[in-house]
C-alpha atoms as a PDB file:
ATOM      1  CA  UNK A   1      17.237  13.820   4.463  1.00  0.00           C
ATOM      2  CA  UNK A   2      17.427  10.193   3.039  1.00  0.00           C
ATOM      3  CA  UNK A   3      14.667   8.157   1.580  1.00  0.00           C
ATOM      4  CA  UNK A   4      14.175   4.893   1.692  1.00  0.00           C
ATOM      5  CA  UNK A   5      13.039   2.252  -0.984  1.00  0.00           C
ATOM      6  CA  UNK A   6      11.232  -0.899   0.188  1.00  0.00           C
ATOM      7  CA  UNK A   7      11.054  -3.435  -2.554  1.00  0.00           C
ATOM      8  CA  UNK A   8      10.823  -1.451  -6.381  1.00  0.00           C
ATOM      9  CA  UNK A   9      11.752   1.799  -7.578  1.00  0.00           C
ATOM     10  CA  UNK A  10       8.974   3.632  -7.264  1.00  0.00           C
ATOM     11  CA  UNK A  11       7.469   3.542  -4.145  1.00  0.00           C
ATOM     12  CA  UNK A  12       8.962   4.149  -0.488  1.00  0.00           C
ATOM     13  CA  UNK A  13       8.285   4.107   2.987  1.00  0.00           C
ATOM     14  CA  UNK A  14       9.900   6.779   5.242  1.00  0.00           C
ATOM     15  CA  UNK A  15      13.964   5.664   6.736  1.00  0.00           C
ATOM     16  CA  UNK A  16      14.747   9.272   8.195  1.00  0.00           C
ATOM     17  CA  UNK A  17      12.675  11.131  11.000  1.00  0.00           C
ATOM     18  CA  UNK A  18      11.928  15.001  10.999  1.00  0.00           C
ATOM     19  CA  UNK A  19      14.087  16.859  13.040  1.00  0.00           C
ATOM     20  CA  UNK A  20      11.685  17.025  15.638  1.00  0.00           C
ATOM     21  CA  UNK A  21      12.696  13.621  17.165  1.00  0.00           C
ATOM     22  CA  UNK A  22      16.099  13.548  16.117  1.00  0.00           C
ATOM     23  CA  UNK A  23      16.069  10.135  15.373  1.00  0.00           C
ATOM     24  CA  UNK A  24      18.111   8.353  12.697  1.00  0.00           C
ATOM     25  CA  UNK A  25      17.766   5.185  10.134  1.00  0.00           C
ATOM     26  CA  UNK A  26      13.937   5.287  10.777  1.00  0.00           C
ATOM     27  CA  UNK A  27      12.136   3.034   9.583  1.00  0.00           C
ATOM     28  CA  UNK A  28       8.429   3.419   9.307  1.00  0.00           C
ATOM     29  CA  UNK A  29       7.145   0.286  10.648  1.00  0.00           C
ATOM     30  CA  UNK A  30       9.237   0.702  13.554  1.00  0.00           C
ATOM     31  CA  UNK A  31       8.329   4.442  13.816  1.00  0.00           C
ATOM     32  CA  UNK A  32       3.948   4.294  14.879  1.00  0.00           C
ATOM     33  CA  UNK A  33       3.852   4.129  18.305  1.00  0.00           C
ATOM     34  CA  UNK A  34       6.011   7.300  19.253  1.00  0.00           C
ATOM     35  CA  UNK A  35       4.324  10.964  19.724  1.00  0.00           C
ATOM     36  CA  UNK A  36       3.169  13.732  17.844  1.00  0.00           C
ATOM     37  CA  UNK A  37       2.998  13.978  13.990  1.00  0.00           C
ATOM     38  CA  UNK A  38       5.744  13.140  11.537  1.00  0.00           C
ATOM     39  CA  UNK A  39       6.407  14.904   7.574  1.00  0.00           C
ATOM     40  CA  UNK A  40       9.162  13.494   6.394  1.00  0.00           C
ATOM     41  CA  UNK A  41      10.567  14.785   2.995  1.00  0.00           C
ATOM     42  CA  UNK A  42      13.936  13.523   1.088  1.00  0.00           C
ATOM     43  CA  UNK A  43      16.468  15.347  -0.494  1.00  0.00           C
ATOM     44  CA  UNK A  44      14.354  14.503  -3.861  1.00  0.00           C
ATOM     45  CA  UNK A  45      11.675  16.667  -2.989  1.00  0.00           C
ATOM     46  CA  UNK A  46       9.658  13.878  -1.841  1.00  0.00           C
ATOM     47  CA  UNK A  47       7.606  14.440   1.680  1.00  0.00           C
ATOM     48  CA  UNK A  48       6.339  11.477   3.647  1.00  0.00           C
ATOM     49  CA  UNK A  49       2.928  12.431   5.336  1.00  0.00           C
ATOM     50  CA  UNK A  50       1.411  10.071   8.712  1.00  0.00           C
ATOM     51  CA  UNK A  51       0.216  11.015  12.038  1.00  0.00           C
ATOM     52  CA  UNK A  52       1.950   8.615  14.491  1.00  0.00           C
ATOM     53  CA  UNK A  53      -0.972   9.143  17.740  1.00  0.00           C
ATOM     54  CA  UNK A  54      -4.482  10.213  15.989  1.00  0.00           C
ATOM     55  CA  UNK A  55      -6.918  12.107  18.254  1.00  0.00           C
ATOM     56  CA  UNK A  56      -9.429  10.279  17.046  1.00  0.00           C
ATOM     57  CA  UNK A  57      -8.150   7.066  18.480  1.00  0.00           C
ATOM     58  CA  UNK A  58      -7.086   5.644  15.240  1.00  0.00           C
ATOM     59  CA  UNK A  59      -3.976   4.106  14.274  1.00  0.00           C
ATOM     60  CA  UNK A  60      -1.833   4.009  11.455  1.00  0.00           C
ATOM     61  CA  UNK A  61      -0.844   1.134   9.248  1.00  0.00           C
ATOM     62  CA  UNK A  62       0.939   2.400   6.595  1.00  0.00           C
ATOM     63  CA  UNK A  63       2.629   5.539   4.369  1.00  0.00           C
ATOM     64  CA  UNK A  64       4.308   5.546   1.236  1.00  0.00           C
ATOM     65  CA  UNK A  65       5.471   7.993  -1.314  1.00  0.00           C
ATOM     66  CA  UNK A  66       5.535   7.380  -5.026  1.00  0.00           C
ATOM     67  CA  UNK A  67       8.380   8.488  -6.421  1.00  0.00           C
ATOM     68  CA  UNK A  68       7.310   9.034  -9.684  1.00  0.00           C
ATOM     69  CA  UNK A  69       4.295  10.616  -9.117  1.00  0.00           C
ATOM     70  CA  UNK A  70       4.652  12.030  -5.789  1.00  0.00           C
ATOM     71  CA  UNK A  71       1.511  10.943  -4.316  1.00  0.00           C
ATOM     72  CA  UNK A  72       1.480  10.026  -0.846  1.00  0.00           C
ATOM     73  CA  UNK A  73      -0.804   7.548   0.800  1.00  0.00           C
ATOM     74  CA  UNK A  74      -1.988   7.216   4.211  1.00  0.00           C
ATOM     75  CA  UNK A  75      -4.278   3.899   5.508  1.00  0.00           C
ATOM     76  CA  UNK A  76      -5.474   4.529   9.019  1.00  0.00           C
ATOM     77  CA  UNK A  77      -7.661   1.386  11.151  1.00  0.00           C
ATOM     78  CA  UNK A  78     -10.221   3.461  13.251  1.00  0.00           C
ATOM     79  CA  UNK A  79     -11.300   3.381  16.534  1.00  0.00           C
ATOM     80  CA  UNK A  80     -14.099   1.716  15.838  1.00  0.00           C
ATOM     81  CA  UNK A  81     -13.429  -0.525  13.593  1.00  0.00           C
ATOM     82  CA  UNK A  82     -14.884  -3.766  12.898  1.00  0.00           C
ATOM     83  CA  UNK A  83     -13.437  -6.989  12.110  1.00  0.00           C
ATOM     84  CA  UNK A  84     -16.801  -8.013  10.358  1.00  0.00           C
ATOM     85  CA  UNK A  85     -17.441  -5.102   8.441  1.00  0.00           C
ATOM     86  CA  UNK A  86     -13.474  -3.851   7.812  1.00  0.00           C
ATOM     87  CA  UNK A  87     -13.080  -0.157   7.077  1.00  0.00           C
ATOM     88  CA  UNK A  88     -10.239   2.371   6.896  1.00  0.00           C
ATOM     89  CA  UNK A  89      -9.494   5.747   6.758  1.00  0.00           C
ATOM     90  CA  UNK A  90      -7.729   7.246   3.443  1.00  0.00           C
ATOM     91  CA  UNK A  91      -5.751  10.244   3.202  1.00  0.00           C
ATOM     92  CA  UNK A  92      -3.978  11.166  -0.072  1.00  0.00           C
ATOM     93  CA  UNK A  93      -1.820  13.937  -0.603  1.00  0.00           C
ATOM     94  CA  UNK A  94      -1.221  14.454  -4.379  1.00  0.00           C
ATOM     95  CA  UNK A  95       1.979  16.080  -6.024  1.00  0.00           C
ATOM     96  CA  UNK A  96       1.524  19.448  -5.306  1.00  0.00           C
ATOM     97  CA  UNK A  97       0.369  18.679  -1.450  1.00  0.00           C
ATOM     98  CA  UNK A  98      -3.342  18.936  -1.269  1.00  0.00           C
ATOM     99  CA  UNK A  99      -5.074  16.581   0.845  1.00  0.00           C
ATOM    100  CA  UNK A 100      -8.288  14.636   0.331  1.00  0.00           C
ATOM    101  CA  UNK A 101      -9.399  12.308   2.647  1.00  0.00           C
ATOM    102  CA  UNK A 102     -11.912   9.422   2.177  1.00  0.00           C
ATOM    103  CA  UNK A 103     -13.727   6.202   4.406  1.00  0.00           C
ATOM    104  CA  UNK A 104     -12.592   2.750   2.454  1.00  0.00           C
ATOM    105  CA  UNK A 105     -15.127  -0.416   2.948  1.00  0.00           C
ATOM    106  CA  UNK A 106     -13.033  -3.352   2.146  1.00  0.00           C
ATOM    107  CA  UNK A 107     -16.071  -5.325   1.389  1.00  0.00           C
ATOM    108  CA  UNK A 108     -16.762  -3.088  -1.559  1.00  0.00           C
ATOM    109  CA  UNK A 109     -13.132  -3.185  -3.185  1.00  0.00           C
ATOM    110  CA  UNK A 110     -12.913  -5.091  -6.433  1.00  0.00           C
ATOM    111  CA  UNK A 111      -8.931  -6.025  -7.144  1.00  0.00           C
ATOM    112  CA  UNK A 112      -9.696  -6.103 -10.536  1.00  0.00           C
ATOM    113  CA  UNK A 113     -10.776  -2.491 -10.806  1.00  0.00           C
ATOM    114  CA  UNK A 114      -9.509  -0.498  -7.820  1.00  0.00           C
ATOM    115  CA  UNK A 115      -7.779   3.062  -7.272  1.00  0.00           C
ATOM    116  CA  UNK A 116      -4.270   2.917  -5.722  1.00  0.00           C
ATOM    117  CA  UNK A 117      -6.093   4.311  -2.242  1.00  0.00           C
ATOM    118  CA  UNK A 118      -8.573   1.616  -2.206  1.00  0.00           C
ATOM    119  CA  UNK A 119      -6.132  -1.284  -3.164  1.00  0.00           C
ATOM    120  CA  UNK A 120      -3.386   0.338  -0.400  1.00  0.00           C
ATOM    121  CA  UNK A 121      -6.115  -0.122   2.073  1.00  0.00           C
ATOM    122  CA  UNK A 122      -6.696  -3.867   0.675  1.00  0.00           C
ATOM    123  CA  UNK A 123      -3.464  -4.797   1.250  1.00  0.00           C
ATOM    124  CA  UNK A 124      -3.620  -3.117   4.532  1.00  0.00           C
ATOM    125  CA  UNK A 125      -6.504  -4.901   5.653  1.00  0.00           C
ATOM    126  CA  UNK A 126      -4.521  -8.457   4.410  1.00  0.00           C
ATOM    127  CA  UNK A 127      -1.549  -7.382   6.293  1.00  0.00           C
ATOM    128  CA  UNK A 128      -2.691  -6.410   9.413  1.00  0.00           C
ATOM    129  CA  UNK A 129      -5.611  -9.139   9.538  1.00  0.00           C
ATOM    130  CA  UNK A 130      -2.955 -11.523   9.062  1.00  0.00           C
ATOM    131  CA  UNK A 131      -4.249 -13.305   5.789  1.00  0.00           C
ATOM    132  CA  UNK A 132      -1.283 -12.061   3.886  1.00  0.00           C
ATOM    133  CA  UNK A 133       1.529 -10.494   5.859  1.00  0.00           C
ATOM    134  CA  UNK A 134       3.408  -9.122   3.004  1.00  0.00           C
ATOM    135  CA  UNK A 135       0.655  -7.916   1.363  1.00  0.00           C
ATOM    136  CA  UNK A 136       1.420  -4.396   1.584  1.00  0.00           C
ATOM    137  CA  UNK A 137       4.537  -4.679  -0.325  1.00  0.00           C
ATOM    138  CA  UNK A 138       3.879  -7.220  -2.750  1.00  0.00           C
ATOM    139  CA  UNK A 139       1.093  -4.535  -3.378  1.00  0.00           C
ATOM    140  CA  UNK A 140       3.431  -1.602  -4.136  1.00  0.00           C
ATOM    141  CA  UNK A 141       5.603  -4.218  -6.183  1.00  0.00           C
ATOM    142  CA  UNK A 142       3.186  -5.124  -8.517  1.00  0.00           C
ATOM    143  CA  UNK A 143       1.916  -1.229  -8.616  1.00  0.00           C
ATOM    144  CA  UNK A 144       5.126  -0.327  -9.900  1.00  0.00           C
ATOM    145  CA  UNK A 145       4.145  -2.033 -12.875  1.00  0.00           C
ATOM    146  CA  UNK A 146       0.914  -0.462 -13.941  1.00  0.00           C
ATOM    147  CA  UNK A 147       4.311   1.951 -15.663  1.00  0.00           C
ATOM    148  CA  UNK A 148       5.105  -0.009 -17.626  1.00  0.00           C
ATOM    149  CA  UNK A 149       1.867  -0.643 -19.275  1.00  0.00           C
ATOM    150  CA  UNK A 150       0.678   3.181 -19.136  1.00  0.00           C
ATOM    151  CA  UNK A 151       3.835   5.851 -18.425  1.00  0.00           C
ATOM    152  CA  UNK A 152       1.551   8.131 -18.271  1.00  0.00           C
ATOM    153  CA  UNK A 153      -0.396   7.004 -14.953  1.00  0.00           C
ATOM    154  CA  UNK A 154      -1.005   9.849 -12.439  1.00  0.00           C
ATOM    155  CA  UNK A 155      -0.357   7.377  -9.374  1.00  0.00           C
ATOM    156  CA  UNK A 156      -4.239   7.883  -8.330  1.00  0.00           C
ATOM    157  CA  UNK A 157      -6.511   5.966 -11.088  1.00  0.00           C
ATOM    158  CA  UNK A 158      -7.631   2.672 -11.166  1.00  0.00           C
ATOM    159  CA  UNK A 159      -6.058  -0.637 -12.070  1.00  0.00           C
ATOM    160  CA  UNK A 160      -6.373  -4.208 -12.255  1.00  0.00           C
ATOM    161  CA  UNK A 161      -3.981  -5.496  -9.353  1.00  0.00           C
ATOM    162  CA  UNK A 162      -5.325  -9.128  -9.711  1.00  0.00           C
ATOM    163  CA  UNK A 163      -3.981  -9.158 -13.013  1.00  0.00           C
ATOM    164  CA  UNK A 164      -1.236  -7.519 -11.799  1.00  0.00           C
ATOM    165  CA  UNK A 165      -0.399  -9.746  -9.146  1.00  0.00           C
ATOM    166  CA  UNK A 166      -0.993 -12.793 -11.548  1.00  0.00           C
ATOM    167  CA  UNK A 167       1.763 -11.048 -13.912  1.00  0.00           C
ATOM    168  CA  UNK A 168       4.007 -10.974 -11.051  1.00  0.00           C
ATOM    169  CA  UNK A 169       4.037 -14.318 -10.615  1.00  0.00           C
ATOM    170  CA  UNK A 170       3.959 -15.377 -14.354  1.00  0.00           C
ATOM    171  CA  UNK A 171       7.602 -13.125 -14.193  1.00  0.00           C
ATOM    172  CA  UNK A 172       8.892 -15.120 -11.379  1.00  0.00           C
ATOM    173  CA  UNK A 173       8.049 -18.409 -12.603  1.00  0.00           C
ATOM    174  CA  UNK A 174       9.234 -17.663 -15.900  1.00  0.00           C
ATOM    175  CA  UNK A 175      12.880 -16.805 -14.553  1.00  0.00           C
ATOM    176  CA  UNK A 176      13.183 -19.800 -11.853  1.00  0.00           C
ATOM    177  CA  UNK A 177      12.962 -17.421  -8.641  1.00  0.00           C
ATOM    178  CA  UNK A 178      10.823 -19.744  -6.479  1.00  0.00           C
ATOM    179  CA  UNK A 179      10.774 -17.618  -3.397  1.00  0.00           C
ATOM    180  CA  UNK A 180       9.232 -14.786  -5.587  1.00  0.00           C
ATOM    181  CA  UNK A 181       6.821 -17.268  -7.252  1.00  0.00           C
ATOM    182  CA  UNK A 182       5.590 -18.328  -3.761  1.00  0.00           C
ATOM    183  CA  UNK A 183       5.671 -14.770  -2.304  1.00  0.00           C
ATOM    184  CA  UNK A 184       2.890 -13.063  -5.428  1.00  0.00           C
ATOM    185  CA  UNK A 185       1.100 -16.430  -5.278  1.00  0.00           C
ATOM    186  CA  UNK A 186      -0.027 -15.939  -1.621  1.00  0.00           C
ATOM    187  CA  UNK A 187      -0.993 -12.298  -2.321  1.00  0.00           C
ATOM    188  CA  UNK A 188      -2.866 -13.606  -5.486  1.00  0.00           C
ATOM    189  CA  UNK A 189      -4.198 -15.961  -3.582  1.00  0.00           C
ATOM    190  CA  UNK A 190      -5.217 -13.559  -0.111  1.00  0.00           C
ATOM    191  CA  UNK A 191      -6.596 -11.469  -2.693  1.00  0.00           C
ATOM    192  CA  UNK A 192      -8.926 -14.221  -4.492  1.00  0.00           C
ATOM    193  CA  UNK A 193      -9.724 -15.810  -1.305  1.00  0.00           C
ATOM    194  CA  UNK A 194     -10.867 -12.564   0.593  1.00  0.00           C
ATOM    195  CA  UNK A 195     -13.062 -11.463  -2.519  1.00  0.00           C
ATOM    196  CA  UNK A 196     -14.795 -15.085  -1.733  1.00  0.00           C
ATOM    197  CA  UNK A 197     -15.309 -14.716   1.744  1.00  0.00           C
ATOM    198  CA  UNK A 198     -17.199 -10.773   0.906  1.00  0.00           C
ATOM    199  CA  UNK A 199     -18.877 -12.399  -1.396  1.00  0.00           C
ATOM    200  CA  UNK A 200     -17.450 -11.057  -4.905  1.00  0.00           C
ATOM    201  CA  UNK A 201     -16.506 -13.144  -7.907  1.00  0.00           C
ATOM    202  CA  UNK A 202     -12.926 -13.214  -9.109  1.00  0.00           C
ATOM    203  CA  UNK A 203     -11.817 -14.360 -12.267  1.00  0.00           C
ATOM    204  CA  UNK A 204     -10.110 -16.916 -12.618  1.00  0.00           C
ATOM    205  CA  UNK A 205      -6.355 -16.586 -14.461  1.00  0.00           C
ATOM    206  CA  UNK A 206      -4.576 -20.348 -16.107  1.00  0.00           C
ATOM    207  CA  UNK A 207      -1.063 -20.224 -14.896  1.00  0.00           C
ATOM    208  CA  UNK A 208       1.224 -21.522 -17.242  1.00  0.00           C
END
């Protein structure tokens, strides 16, 4: 089967269903809503891991692979969850395909310091709360280039995506692109003005 990038080179959201539905040129965000649970895998040895209808009532917001690493991330919104207090369900499946699971409090997420499952289910929360709609992409965008700074990253540790995201945009004003510019600013700026509104203190970063 195909996989599909979405945005950079390393990270990608599933294009092909399993067999089971016989469905093709699926795309992900297109895909939650059908029945029964998905793997999808590539042809690079890459698998694709999300559970279209939960039994537990929850509901899935995003799945991506890292190429590179081959972890695969999961963000579930549960049943219960509440717009005041936002939490989300985690699952990670790591390289060799063991599963860990874990409850993320968005409230108690720092940007400048977060694991790639807590900051997937920051963007998530920006996304689907509608404070940033692109937020889950410009997220794996600016992921792709903790790389560059450490090769050696193991696609689970922490990061600082709020320097990230402020590099992001130093790259696309540097080169002209205003469209790209305006597109890491509002993630920047989702991500600086959510901290606010929980009550955290982000730095502040000059733009030149």
């Amino acid at each position: 089967m195909r996989i599909g990038a979405v945005d950079n080179t390393y990270s990608y959201q599933g294009i092909n269903e399993s067999k089971t539905n016989k469905a093709e040129n699926w795309d992900f965000k297109n895909a939650i809503g059908g029945k029964g649970i998905s793997t999808i895998s590539s042809s690079e040895g890459l698998t694709l891991h999300y559970d279209k209808t939960p039994t537990d009532g929850s509901r899935c917001l995003s799945s991506w692979v890292d190429a590179r690493s081959g972890v695969n991330t999961v963000i579930y919104k549960p049943a219960d969850f509440d717009e005041s207090d936002p939490e989300y369900r985690v699952e990670v499946w790591d390289k060799d395909g063991n599963k860990t699971e874990q409850m993320v409090k968005i409230s108690e997420v720092d940007p400048s310091n977060a694991t790639t499952a807590e900051m997937h289910a920051y963007s998530a929360y920006l996304s689907d709360s509608g404070k940033c709609k692109n937020a889950v992409d410009s997220f794996l965008m600016c992921r792709s280039q903790i790389y560059d700074k450490n090769p050696s990253y193991d696609g689970l540790g922490s990061a600082n995506f709020m320097e990230l995201a402020r590099d992001m945009m130093q790259m696309q004003y540097t080169i002209g692109n205003t469209q790209g510019y305006l597109r890491f600013k509002a993630f920047f700026d989702a991500l600086s003005e959510s901290r606010n509104f929980f009550g955290a203190n982000t730095k502040s970063y000059a733009f030149m």
